[in-house]
N, C-alpha and C. Protein backbone atom coordinates (compact mmCIF):
# COMPACT_ATOMS: atom_id res chain seq x y z
N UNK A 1 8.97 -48.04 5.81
CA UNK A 1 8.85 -48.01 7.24
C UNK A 1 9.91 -47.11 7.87
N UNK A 2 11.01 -46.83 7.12
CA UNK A 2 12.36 -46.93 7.75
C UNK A 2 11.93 -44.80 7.41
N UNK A 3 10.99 -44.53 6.46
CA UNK A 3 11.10 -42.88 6.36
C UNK A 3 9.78 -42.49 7.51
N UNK A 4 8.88 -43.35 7.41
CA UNK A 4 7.97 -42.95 8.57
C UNK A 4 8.48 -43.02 9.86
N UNK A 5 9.16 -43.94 10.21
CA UNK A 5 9.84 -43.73 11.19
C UNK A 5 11.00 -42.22 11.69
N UNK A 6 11.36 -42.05 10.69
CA UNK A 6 12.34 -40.93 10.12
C UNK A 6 11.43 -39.39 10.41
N UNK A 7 10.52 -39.84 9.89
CA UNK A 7 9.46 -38.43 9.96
C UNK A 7 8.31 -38.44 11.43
N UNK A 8 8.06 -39.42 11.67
CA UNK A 8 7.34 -39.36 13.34
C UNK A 8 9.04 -38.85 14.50
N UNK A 9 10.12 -39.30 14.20
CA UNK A 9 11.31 -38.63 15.18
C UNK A 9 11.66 -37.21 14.79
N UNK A 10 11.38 -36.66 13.30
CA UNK A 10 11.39 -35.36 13.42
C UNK A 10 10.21 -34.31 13.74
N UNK A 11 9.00 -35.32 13.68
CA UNK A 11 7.65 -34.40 14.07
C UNK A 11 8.08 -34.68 15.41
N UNK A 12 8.73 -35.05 16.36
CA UNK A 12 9.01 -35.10 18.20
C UNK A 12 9.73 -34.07 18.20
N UNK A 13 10.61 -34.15 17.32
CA UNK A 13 11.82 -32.78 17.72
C UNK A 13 11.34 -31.46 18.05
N UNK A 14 10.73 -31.23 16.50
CA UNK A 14 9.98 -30.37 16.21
C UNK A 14 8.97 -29.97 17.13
N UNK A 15 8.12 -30.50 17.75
CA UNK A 15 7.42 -30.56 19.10
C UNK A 15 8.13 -29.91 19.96
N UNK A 16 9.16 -30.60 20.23
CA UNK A 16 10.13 -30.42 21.29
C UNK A 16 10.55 -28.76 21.27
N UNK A 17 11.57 -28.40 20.43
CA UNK A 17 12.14 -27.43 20.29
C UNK A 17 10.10 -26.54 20.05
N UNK A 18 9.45 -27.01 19.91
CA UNK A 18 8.32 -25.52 19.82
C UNK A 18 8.19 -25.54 20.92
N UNK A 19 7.92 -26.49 21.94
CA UNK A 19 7.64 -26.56 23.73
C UNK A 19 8.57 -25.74 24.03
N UNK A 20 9.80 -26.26 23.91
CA UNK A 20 10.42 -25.45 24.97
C UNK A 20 10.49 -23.75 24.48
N UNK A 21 10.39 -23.04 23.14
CA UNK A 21 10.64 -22.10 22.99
C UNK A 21 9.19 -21.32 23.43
N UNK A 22 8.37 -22.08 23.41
CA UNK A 22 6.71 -21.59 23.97
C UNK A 22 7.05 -20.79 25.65
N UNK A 23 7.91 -22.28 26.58
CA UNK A 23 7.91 -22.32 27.22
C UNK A 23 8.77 -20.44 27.78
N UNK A 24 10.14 -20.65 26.96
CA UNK A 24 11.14 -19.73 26.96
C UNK A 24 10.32 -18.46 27.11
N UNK A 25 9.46 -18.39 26.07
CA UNK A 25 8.34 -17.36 25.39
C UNK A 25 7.79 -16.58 26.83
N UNK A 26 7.01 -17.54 27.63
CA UNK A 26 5.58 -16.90 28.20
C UNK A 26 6.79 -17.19 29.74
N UNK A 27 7.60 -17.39 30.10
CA UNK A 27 8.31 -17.53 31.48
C UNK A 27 8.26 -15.77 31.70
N UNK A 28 7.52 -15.38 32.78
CA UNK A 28 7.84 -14.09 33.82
C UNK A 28 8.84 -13.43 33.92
N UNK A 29 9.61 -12.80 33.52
CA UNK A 29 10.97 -12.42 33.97
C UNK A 29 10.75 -11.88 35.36
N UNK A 30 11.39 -12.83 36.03
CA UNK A 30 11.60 -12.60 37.49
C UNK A 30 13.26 -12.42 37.70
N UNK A 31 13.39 -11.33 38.59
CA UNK A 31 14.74 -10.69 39.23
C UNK A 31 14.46 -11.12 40.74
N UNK A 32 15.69 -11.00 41.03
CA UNK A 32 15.89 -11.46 42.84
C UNK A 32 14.95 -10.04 43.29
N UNK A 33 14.62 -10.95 44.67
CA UNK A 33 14.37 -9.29 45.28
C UNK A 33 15.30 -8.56 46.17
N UNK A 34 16.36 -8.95 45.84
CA UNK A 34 17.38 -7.96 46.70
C UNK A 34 17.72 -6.76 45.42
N UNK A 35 17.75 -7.15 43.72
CA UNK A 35 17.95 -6.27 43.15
C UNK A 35 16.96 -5.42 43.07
N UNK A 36 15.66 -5.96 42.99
CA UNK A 36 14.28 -5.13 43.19
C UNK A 36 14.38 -4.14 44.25
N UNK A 37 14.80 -4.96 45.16
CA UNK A 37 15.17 -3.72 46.65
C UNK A 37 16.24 -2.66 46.39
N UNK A 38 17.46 -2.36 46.01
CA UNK A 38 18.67 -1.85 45.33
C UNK A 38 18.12 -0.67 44.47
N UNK A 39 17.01 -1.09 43.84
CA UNK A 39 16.75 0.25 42.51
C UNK A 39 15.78 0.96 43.30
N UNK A 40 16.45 2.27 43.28
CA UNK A 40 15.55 3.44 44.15
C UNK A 40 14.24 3.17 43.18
N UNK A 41 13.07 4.23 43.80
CA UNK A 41 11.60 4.00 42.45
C UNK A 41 12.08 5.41 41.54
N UNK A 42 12.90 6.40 42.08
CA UNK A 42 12.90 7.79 40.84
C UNK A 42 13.89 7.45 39.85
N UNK A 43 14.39 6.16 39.81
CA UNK A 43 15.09 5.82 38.37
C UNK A 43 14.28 5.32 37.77
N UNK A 44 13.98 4.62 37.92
CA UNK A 44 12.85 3.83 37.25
C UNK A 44 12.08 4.63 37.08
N UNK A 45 12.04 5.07 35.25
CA UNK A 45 11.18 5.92 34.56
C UNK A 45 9.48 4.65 34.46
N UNK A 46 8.51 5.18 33.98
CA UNK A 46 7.44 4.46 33.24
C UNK A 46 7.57 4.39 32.10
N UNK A 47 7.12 3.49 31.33
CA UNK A 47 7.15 2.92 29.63
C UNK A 47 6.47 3.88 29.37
N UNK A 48 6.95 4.58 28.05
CA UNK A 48 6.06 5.32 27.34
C UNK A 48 5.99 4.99 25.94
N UNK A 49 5.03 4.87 25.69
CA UNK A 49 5.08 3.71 24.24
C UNK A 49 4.44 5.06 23.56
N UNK A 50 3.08 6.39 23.94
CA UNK A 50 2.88 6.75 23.07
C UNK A 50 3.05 8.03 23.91
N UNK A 51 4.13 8.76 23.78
CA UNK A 51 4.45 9.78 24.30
C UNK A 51 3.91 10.99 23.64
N UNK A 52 3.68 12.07 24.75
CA UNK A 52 3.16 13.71 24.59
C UNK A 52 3.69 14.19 24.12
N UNK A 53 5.29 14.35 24.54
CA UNK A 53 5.94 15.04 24.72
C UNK A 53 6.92 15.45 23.34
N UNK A 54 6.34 13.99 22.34
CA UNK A 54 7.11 14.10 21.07
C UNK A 54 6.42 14.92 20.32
N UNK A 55 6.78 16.34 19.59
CA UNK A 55 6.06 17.01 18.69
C UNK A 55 6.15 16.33 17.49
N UNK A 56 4.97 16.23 16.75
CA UNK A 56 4.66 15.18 15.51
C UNK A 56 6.01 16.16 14.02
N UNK A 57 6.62 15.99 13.27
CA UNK A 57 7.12 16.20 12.12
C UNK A 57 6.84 17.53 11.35
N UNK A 58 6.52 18.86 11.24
CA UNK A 58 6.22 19.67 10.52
C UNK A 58 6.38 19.09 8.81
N UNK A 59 4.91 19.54 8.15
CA UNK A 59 5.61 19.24 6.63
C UNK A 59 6.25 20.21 6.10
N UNK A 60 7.26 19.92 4.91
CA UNK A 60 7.61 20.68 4.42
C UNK A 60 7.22 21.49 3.42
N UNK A 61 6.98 22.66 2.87
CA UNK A 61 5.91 23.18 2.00
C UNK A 61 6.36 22.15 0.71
N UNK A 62 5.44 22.21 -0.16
CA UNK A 62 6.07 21.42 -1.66
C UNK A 62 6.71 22.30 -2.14
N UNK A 63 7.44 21.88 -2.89
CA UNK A 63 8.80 22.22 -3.60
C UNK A 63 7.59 22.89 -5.02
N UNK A 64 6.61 21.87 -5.83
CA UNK A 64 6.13 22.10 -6.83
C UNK A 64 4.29 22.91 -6.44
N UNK A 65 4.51 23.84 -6.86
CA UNK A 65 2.68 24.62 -6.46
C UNK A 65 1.94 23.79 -6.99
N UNK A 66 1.15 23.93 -6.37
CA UNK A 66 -0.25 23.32 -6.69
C UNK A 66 -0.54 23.23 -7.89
N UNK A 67 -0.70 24.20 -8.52
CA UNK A 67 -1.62 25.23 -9.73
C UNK A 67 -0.76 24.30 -11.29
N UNK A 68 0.99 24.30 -10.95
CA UNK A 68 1.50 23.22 -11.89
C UNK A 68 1.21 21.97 -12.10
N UNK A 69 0.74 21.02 -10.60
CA UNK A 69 0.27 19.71 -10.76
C UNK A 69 -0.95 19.36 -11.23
N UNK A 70 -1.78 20.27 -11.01
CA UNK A 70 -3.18 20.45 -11.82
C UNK A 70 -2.84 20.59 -13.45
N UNK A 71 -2.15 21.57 -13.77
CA UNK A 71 -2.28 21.79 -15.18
C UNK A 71 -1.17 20.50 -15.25
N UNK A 72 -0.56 19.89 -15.02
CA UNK A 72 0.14 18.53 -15.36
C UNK A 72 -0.88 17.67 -15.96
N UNK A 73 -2.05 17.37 -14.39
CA UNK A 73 -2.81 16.47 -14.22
C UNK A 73 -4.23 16.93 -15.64
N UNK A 74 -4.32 18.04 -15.63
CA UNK A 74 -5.54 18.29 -16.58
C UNK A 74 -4.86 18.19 -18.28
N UNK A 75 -3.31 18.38 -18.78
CA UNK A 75 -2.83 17.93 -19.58
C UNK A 75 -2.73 16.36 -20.56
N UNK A 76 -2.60 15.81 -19.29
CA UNK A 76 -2.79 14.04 -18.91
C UNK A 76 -3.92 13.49 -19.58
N UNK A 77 -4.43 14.29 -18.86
CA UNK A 77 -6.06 13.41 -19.37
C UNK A 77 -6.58 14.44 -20.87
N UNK A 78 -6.17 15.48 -20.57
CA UNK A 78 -6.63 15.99 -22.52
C UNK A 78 -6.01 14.73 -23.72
N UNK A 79 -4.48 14.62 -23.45
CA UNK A 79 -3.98 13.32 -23.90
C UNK A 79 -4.42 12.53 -24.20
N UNK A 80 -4.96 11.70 -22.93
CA UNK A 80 -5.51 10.17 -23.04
C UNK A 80 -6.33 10.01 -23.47
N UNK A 81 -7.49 11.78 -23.50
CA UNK A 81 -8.74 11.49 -24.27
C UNK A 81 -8.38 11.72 -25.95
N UNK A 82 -7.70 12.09 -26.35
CA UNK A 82 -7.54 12.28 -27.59
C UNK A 82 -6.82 10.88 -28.11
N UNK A 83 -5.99 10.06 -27.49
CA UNK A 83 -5.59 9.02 -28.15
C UNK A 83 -6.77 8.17 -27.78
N UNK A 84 -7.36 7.69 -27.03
CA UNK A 84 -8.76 7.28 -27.37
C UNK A 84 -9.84 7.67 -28.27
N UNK A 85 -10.01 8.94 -28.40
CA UNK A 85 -10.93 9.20 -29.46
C UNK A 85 -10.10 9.09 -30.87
N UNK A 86 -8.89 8.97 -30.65
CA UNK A 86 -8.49 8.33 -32.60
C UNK A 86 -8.60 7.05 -32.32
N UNK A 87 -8.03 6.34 -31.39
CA UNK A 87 -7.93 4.85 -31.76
C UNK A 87 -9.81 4.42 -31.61
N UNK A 88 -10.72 5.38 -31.30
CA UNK A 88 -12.00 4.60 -31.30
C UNK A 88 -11.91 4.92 -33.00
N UNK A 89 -11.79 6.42 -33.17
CA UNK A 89 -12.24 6.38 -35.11
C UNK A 89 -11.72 6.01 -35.80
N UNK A 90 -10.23 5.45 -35.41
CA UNK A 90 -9.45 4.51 -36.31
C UNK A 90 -8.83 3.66 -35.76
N UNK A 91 -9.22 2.33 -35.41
CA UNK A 91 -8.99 1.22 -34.54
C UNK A 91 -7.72 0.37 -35.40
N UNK A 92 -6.47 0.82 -34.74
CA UNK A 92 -5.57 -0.17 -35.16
C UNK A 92 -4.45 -0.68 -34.23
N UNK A 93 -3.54 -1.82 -34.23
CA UNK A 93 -3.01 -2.32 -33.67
C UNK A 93 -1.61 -1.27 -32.99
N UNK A 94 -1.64 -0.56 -33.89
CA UNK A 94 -0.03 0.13 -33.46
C UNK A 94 -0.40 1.39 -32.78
N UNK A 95 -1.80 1.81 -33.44
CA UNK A 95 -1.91 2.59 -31.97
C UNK A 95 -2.31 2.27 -30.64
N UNK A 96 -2.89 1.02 -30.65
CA UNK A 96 -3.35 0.57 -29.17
C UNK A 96 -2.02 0.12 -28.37
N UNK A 97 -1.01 -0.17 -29.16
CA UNK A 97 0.25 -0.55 -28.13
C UNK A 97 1.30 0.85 -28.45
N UNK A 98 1.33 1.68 -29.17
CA UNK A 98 2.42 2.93 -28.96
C UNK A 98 2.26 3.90 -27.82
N UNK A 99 3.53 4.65 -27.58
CA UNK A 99 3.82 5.16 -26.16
C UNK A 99 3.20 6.13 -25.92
N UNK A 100 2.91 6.42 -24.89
CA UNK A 100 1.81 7.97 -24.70
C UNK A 100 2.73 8.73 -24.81
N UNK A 101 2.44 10.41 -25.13
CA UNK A 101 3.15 11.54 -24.83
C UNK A 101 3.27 12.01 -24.01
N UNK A 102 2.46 11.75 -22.87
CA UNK A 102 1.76 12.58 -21.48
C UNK A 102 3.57 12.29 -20.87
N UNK A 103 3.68 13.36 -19.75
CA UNK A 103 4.60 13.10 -19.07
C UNK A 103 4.21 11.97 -18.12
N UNK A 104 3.35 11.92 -17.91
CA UNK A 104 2.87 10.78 -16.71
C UNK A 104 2.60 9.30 -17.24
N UNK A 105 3.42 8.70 -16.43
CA UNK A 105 3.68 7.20 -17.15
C UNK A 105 3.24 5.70 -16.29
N UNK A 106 3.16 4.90 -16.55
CA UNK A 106 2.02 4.35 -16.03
C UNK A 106 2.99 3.11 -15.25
């Protein structure tokens, strides 16, 4: 009795502290209006969340040409097909778990 009791006073708390932070949450931020009156309107910029004015990042050319990552990439797979076509004509344990040669690693 004595933990249900224990646990219905922390499910209140818990309540509690979510109310009021709900509450904290969705409250208006309201300022006096004498400070509202005080701020000229040409300071007060507008929010710009997705601005024009930012030019997007130029890329940088790659460092590595094209023409090398291809012959990387077409190397790779000459590889993988050749250790597959031995381990299909000679199916054994130490070649299905030994390391590839390819530079590209998995």
């Amino acid at each position: 009795m004595d933990m249900l009791l224990m646990g219905l006073c922390m499910t209140f708390i818990g309540l509690a502290v979510t109310a009021m932070a709900f509450v904290a949450a969705t409250r208006p931020q309201s300022s006096t209006p004498a400070v509202q009156a005080e701020l000229p309107a040409a300071t007060v910029a507008p929010a710009r969340f997705f601005s024009d004015s930012v030019a997007p990042p130029i890329p940088v050319q790659p460092l590595v040409p094209i023409e090398v990552l291809l012959y990387q990439i077409e190397n790779h797979v000459r590889l993988e097909q050749a250790a597959a076509e031995s381990f299909v004509a000679f199916p054994t344990q130490a070649l299905l778990h030994r390391k590839t040669t390819s530079s590209f690693v998995n």
